[in-house]
C-alpha atoms as a PDB file:
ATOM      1  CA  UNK A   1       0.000   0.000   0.000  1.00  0.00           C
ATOM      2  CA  UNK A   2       0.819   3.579  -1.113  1.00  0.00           C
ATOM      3  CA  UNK A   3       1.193   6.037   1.514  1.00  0.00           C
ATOM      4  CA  UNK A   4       0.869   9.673   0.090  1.00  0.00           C
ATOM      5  CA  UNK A   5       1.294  12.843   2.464  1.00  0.00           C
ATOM      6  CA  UNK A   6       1.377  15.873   0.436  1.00  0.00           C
ATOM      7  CA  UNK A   7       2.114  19.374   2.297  1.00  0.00           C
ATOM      8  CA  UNK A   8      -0.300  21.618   0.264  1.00  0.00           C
ATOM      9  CA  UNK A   9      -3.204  22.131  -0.593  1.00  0.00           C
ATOM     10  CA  UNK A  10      -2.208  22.090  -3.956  1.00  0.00           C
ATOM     11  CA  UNK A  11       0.103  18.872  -3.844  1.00  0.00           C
ATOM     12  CA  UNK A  12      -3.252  16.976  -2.515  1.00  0.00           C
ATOM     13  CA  UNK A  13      -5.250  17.940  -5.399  1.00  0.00           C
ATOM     14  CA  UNK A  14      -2.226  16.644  -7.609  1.00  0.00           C
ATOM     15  CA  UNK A  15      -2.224  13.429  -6.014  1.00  0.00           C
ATOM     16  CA  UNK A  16      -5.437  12.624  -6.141  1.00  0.00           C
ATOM     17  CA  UNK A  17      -5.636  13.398  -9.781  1.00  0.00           C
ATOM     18  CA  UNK A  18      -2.215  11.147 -10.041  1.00  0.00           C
ATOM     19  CA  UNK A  19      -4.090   8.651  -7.834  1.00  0.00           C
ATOM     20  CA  UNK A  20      -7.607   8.279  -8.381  1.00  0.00           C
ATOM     21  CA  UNK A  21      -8.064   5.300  -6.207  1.00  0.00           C
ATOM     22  CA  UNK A  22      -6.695   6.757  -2.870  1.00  0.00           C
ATOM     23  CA  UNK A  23      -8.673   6.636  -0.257  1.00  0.00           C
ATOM     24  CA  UNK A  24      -8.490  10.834   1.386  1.00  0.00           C
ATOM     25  CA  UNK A  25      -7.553   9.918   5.143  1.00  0.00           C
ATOM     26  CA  UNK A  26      -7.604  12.793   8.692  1.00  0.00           C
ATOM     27  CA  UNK A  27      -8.788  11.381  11.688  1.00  0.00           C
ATOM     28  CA  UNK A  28      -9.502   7.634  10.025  1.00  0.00           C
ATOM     29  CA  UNK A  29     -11.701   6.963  12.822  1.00  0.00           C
ATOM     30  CA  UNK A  30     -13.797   5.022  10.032  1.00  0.00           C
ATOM     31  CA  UNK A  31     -11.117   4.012   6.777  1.00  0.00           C
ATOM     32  CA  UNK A  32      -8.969   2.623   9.737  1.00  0.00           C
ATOM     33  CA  UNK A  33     -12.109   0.253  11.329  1.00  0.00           C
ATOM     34  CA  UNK A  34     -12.740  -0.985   7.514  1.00  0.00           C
ATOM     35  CA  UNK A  35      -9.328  -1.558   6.888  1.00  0.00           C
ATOM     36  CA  UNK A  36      -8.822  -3.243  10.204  1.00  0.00           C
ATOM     37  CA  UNK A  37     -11.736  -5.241   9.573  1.00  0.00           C
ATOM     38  CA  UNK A  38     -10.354  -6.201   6.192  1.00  0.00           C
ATOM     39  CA  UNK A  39     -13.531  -4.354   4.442  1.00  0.00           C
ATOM     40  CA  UNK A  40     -11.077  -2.266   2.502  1.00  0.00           C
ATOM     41  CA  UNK A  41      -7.686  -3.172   1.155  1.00  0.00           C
ATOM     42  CA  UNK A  42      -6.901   0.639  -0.767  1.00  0.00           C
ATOM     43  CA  UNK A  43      -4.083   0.733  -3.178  1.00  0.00           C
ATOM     44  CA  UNK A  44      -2.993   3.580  -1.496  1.00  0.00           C
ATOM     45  CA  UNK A  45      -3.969   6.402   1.854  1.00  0.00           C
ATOM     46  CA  UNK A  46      -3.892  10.207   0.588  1.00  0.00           C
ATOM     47  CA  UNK A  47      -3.320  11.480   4.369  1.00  0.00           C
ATOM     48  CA  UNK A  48      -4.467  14.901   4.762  1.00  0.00           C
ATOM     49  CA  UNK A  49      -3.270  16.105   8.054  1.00  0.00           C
ATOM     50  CA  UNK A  50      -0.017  18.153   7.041  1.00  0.00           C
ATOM     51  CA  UNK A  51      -2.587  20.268   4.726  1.00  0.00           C
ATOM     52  CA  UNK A  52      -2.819  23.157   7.239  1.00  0.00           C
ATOM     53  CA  UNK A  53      -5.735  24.817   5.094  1.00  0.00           C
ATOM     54  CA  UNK A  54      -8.322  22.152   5.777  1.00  0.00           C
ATOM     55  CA  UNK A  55      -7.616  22.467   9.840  1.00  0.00           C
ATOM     56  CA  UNK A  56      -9.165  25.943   9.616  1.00  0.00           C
ATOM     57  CA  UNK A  57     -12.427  27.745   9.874  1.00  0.00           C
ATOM     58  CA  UNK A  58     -14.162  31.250   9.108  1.00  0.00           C
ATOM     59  CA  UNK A  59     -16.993  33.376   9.068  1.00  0.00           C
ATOM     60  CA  UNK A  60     -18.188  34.894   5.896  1.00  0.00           C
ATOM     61  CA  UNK A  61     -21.402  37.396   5.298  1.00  0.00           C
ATOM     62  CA  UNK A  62     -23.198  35.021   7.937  1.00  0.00           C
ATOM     63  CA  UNK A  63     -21.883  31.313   6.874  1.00  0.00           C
ATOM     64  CA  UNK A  64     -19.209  29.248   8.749  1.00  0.00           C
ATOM     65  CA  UNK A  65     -16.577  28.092   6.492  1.00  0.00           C
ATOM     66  CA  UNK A  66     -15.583  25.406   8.758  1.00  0.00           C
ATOM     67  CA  UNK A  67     -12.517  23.093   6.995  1.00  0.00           C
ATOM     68  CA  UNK A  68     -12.680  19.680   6.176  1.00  0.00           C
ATOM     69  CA  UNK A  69      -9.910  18.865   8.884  1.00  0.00           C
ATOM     70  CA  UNK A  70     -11.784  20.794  11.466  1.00  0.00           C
ATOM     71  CA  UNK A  71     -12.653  18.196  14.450  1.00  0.00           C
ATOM     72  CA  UNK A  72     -15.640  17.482  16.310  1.00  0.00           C
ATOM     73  CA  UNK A  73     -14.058  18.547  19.871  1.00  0.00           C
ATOM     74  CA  UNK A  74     -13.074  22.005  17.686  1.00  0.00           C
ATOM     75  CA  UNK A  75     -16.990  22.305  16.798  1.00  0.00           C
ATOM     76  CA  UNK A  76     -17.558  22.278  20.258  1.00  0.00           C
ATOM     77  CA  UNK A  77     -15.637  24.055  21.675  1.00  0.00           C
ATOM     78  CA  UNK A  78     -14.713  27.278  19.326  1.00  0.00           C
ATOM     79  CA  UNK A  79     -18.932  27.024  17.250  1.00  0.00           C
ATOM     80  CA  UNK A  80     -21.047  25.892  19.711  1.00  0.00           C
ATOM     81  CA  UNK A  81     -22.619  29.558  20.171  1.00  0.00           C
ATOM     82  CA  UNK A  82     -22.754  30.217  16.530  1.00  0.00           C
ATOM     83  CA  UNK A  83     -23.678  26.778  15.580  1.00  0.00           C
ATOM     84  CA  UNK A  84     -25.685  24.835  18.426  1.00  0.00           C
ATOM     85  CA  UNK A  85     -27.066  22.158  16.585  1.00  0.00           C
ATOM     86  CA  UNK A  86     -24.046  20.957  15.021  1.00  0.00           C
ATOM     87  CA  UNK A  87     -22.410  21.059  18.304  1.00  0.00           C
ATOM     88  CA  UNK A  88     -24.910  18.884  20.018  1.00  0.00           C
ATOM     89  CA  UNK A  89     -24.715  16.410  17.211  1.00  0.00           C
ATOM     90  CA  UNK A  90     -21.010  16.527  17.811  1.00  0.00           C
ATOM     91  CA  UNK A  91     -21.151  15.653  21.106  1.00  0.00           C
ATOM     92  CA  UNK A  92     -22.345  12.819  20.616  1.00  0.00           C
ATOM     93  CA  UNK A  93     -20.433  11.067  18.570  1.00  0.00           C
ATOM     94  CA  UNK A  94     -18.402   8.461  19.976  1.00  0.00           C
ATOM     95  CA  UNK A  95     -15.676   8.968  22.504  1.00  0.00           C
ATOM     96  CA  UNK A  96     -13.683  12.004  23.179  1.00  0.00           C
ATOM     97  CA  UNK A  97     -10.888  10.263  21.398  1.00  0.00           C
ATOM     98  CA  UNK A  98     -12.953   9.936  18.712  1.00  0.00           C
ATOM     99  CA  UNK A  99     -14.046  13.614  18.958  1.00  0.00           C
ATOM    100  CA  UNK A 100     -10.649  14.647  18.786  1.00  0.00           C
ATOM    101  CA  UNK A 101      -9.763  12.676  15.352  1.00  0.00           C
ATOM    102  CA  UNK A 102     -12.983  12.531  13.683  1.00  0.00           C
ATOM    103  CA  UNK A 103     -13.857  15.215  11.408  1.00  0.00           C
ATOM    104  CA  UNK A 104     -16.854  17.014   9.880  1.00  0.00           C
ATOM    105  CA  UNK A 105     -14.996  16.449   6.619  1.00  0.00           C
ATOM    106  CA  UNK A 106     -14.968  13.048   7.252  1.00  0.00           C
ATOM    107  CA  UNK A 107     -18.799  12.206   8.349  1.00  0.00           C
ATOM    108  CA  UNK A 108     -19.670  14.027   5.062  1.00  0.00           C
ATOM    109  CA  UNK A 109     -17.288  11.293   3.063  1.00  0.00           C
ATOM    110  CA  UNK A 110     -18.502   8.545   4.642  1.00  0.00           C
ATOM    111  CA  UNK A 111     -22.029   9.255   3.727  1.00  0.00           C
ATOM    112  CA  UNK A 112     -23.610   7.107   6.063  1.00  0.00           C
ATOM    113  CA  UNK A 113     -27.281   7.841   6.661  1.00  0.00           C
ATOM    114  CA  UNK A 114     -26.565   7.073  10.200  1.00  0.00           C
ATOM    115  CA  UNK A 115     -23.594  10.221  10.224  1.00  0.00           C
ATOM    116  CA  UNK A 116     -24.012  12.538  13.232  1.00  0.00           C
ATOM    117  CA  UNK A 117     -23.270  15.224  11.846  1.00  0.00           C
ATOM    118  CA  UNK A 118     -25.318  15.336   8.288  1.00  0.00           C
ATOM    119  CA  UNK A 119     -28.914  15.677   9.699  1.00  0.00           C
ATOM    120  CA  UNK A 120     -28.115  19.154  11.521  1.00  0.00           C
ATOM    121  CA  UNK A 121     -26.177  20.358   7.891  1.00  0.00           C
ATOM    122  CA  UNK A 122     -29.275  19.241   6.142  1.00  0.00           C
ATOM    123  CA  UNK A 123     -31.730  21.015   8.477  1.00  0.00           C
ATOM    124  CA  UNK A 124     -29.902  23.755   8.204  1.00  0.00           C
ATOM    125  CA  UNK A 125     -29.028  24.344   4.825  1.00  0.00           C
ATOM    126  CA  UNK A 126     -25.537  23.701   4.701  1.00  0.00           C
ATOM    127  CA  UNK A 127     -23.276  23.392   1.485  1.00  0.00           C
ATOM    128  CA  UNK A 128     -20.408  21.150   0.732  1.00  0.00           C
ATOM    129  CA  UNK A 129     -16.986  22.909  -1.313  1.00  0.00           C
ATOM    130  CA  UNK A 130     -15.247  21.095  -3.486  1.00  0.00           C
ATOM    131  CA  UNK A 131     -11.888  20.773  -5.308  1.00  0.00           C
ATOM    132  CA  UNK A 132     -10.249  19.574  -7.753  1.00  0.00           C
ATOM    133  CA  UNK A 133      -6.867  20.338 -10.262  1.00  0.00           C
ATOM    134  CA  UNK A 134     -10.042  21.279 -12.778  1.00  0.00           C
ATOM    135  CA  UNK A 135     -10.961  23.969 -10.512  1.00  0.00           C
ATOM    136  CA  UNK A 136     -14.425  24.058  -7.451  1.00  0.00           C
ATOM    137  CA  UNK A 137     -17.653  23.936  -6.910  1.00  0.00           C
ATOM    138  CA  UNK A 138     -20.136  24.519  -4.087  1.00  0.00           C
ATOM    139  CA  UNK A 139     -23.535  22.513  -3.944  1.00  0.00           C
ATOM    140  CA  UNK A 140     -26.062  21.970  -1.137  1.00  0.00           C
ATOM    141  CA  UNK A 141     -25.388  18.973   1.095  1.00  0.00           C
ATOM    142  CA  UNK A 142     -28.529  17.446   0.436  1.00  0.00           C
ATOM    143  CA  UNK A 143     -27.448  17.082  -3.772  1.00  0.00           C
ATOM    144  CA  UNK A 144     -23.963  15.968  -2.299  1.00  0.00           C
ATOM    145  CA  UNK A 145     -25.310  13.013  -0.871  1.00  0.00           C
ATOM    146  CA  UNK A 146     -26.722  10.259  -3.081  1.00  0.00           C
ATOM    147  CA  UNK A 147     -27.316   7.070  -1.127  1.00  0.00           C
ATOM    148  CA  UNK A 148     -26.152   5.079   1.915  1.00  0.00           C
ATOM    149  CA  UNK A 149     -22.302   5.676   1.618  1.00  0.00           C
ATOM    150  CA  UNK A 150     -22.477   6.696  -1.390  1.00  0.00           C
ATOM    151  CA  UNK A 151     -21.834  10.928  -2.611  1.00  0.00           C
ATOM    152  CA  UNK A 152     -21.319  12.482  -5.931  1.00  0.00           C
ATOM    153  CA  UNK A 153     -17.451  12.907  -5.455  1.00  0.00           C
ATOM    154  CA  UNK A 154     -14.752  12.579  -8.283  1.00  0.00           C
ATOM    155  CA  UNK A 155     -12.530  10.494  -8.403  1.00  0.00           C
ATOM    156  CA  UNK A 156     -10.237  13.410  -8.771  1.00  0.00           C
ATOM    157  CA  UNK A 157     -11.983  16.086  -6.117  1.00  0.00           C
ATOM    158  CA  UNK A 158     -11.259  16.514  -2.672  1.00  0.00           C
ATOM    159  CA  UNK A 159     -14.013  18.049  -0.159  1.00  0.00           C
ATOM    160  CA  UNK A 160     -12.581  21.237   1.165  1.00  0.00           C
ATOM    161  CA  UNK A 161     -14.851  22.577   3.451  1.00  0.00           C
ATOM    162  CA  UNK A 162     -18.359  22.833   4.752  1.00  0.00           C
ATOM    163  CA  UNK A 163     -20.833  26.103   4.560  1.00  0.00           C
ATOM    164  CA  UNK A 164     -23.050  26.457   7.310  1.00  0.00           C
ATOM    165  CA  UNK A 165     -25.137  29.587   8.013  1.00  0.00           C
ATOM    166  CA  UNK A 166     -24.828  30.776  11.140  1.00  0.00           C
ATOM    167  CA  UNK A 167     -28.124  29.751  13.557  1.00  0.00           C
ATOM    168  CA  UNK A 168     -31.166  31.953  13.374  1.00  0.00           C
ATOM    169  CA  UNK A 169     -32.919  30.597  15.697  1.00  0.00           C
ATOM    170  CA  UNK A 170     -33.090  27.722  18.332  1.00  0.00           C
ATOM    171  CA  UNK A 171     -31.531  24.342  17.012  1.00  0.00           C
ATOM    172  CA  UNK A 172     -31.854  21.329  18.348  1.00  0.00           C
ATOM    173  CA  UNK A 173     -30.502  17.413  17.864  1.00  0.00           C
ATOM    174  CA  UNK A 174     -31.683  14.263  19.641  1.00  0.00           C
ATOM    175  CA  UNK A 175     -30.502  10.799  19.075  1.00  0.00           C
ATOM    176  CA  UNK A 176     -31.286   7.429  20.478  1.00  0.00           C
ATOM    177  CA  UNK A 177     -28.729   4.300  20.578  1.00  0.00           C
ATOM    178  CA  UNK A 178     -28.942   1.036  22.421  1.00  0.00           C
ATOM    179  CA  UNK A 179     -26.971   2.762  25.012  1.00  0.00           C
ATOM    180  CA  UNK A 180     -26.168   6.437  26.197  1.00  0.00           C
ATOM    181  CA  UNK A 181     -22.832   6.983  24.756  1.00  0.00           C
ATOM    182  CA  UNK A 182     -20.125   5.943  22.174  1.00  0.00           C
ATOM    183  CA  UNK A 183     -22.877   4.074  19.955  1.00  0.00           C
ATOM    184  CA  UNK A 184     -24.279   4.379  16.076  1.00  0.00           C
ATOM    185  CA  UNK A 185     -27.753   5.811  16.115  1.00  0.00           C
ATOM    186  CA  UNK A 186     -30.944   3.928  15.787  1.00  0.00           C
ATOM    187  CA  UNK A 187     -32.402   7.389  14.574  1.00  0.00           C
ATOM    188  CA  UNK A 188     -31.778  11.099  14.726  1.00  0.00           C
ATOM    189  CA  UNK A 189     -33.470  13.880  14.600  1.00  0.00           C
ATOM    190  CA  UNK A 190     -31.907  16.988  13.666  1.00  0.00           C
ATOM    191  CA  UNK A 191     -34.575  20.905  13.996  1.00  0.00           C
ATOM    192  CA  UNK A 192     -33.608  24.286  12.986  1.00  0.00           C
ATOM    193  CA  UNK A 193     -35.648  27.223  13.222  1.00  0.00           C
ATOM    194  CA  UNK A 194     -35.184  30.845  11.598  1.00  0.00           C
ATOM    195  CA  UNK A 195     -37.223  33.272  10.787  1.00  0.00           C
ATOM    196  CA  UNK A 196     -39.606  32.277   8.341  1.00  0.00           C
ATOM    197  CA  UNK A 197     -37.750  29.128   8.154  1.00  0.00           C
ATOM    198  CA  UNK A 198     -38.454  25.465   9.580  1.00  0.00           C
ATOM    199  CA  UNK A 199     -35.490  22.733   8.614  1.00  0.00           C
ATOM    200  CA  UNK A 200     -35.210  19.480   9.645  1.00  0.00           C
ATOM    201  CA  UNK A 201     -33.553  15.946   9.064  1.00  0.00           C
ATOM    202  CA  UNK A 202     -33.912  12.625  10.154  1.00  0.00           C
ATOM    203  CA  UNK A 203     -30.698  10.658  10.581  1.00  0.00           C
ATOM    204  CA  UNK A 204     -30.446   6.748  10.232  1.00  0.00           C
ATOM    205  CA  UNK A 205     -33.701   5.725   8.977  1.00  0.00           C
ATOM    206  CA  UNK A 206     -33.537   6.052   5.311  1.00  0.00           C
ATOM    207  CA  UNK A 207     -30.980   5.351   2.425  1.00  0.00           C
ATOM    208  CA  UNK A 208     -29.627   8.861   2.953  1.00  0.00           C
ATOM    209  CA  UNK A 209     -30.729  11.565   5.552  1.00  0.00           C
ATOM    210  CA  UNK A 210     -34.164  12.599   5.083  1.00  0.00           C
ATOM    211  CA  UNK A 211     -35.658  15.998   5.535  1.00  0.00           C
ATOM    212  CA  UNK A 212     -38.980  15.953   6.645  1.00  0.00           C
ATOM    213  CA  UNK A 213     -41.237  18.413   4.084  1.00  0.00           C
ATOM    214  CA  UNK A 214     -44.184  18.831   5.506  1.00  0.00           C
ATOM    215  CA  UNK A 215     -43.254  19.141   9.023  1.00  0.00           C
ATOM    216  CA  UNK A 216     -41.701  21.897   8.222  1.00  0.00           C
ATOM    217  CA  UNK A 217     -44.007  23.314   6.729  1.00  0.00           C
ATOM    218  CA  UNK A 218     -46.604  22.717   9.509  1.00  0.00           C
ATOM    219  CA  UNK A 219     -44.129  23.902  11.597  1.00  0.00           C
ATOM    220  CA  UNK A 220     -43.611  27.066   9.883  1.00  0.00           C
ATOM    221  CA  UNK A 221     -47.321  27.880  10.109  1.00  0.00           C
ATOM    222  CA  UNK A 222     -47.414  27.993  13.754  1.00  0.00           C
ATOM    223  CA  UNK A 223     -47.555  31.206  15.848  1.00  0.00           C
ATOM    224  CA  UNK A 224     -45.287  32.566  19.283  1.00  0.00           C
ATOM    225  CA  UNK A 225     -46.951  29.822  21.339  1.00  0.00           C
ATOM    226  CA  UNK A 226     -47.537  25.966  20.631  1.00  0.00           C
ATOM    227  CA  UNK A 227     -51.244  25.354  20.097  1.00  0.00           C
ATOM    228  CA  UNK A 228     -52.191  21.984  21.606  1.00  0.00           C
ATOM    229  CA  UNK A 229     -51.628  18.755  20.260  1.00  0.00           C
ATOM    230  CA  UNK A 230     -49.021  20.867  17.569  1.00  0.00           C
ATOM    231  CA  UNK A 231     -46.259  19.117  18.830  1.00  0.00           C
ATOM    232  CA  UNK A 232     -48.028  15.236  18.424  1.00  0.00           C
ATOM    233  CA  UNK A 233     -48.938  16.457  14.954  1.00  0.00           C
ATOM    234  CA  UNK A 234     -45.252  17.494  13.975  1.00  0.00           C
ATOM    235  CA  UNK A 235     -44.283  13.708  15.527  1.00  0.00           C
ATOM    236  CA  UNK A 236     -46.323  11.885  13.483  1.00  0.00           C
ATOM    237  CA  UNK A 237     -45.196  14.308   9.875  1.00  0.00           C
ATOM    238  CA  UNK A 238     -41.687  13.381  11.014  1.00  0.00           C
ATOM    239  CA  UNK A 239     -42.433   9.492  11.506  1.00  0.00           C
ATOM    240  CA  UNK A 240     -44.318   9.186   8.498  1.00  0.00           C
ATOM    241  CA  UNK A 241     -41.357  11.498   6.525  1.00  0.00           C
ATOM    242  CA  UNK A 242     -39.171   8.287   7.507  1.00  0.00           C
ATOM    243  CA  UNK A 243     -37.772   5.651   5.583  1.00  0.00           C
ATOM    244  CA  UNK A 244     -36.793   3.316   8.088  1.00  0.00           C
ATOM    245  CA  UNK A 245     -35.464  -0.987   7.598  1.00  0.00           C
ATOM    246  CA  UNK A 246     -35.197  -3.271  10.230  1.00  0.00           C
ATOM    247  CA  UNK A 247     -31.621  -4.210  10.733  1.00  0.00           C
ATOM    248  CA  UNK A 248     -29.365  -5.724  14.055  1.00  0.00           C
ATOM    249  CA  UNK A 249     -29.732  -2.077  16.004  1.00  0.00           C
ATOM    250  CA  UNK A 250     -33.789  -2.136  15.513  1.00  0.00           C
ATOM    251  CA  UNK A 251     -36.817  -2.429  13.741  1.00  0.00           C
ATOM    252  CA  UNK A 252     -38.825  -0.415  11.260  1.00  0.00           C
ATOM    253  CA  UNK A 253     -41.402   0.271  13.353  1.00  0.00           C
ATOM    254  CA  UNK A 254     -39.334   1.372  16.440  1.00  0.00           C
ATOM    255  CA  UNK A 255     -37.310   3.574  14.229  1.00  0.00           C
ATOM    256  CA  UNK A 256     -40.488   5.657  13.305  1.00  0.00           C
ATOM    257  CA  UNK A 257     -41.945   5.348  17.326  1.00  0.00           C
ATOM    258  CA  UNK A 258     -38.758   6.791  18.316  1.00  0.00           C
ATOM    259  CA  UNK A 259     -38.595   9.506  15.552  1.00  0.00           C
ATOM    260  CA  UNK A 260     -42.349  10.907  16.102  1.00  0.00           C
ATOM    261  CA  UNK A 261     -40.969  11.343  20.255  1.00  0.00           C
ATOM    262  CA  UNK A 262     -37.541  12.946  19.221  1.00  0.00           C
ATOM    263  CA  UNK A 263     -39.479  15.097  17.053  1.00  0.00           C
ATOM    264  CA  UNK A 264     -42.448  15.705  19.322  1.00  0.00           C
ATOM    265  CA  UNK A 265     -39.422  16.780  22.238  1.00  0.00           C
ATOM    266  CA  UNK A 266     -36.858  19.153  20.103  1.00  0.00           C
ATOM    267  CA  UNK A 267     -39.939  21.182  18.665  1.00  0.00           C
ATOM    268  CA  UNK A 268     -41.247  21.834  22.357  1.00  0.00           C
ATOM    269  CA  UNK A 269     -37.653  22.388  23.473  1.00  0.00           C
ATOM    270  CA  UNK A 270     -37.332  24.601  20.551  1.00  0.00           C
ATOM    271  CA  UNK A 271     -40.419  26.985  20.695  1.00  0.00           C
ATOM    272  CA  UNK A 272     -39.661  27.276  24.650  1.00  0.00           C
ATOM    273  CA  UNK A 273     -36.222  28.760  23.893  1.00  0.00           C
ATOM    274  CA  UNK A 274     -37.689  30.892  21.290  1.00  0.00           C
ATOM    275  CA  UNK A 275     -40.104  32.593  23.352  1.00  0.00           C
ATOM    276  CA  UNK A 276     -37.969  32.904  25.881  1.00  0.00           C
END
């Protein structure tokens, strides 16, 4: 196996035109587990870590430009004000060794449905930056992923950052797992709420993340105060929104039990903070 550790940004997009099959590599707190579990045997690792750019973040005419290098602990702990529902989500993936390695960057690669990270980008709007030798592009998350690990890519672009505009409003992010901590999600629920604006995104019941249409746009027709039974109402748009399977961490019909309470809970949490 190849191992490839260019020093600039420029360098990495050479080598990854020179080396199409490379698999990109930061924190490798998931190429690592597949190659340890002999899932994946790459030709060669394009490690990105000496690429100081991608380590770096920025705020620009209200969007985050946060780098693909940028860690979950960093999310925490330097965007958690501007960007609370990311944050949460961060917190809860893994362990804080994980935290410390894994990367936003990364979570968007992998393009599992069951990512932290990708249902509060979806809610709220975030886009994904691209690069290759050719040039970049910028295109909403929600176009960049395609299916369950599975993203529109080249083979000879490298994901440079993610765009994420700055909270409006109360965000919230719930998960459940078969246990409190350090665990892949059984479903997520991701809420973002700006003016005039209602996102959300279920996580890890579906082929890729799903946003939940017509939730929001329940949700957008509600007033200062919660009506009664609102809350139930928005549950059961979110469950049925779902595409859930029954697989080894639960069924079909949990997934969408589970999803109508998340749902039900971050939208009360959520109008109480913005009355507040």
């Amino acid at each position: 196996m190849e191992f490839l550790q260019p020093p600039t940004w420029r360098e990495a997009l050479e080598a990854r035109a020179a080396h199409p099959d490379a698999v990109p590599i930061w924190g490798g707190t998931d190429v690592m587990v597949e190659m340890n579990f002999a899932r994946r045997r790459p030709e060669a690792l394009l490690d990105l870590t000496r690429v100081d750019e991608l380590s770096r973040w920025s705020a620009e005419d209200g969007w985050f430009r946060i780098g693909a290098g940028v860690s979950y602990t960093r999310v925490i702990a330097e965007l958690g004000a501007a960007l609370p529902g990311l944050a949460m989500a961060s917190r809860t993936v893994g362990s804080p060794q994980i935290r410390n390695r894994g990367t936003i960057g990364g979570n968007l690669a992998s393009s599992s449905p069951a990512g932290d990270a990708l249902p509060p980008l979806f809610a709220s709007g975030a886009e994904v930056e691209l690069w290759s030798v050719r040039g970049s592009r910028r295109l909403p998350v929600e176009s960049f992923v395609v299916g369950p690990k599975r993203n529109v890519l080249g083979s000879d672009e490298l994901i440079a950052a993610v765009w994420v505009p700055r909270a409006g409003g109360p965000q919230q992010f719930a998960k459940v797992g078969t246990r409190n901590a350090m665990v892949i999600a059984v479903c997520s629920f991701a809420l973002d709420v700006a003016p005039g604006r209602v996102g959300t995104c279920i996580g890890s019941a579906g082929p890729t993340p799903i946003r939940a249409r017509e939730a929001e746009a329940f949700a957008e027709t509600l007033g200062e105060e919660l009506p009664d039974g609102a809350a139930e109402h928005f549950g059961e748009l979110v469950a049925a929104a779902a595409s859930p399977i029954d697989d080894v961490r639960g069924t079909a019909a949990y997934r969408r039990h589970a999803l109508g309470v998340l749902a039900k809970r971050t939208l009360t949490w959520a109008w109480k903070e913005r009355v507040a």
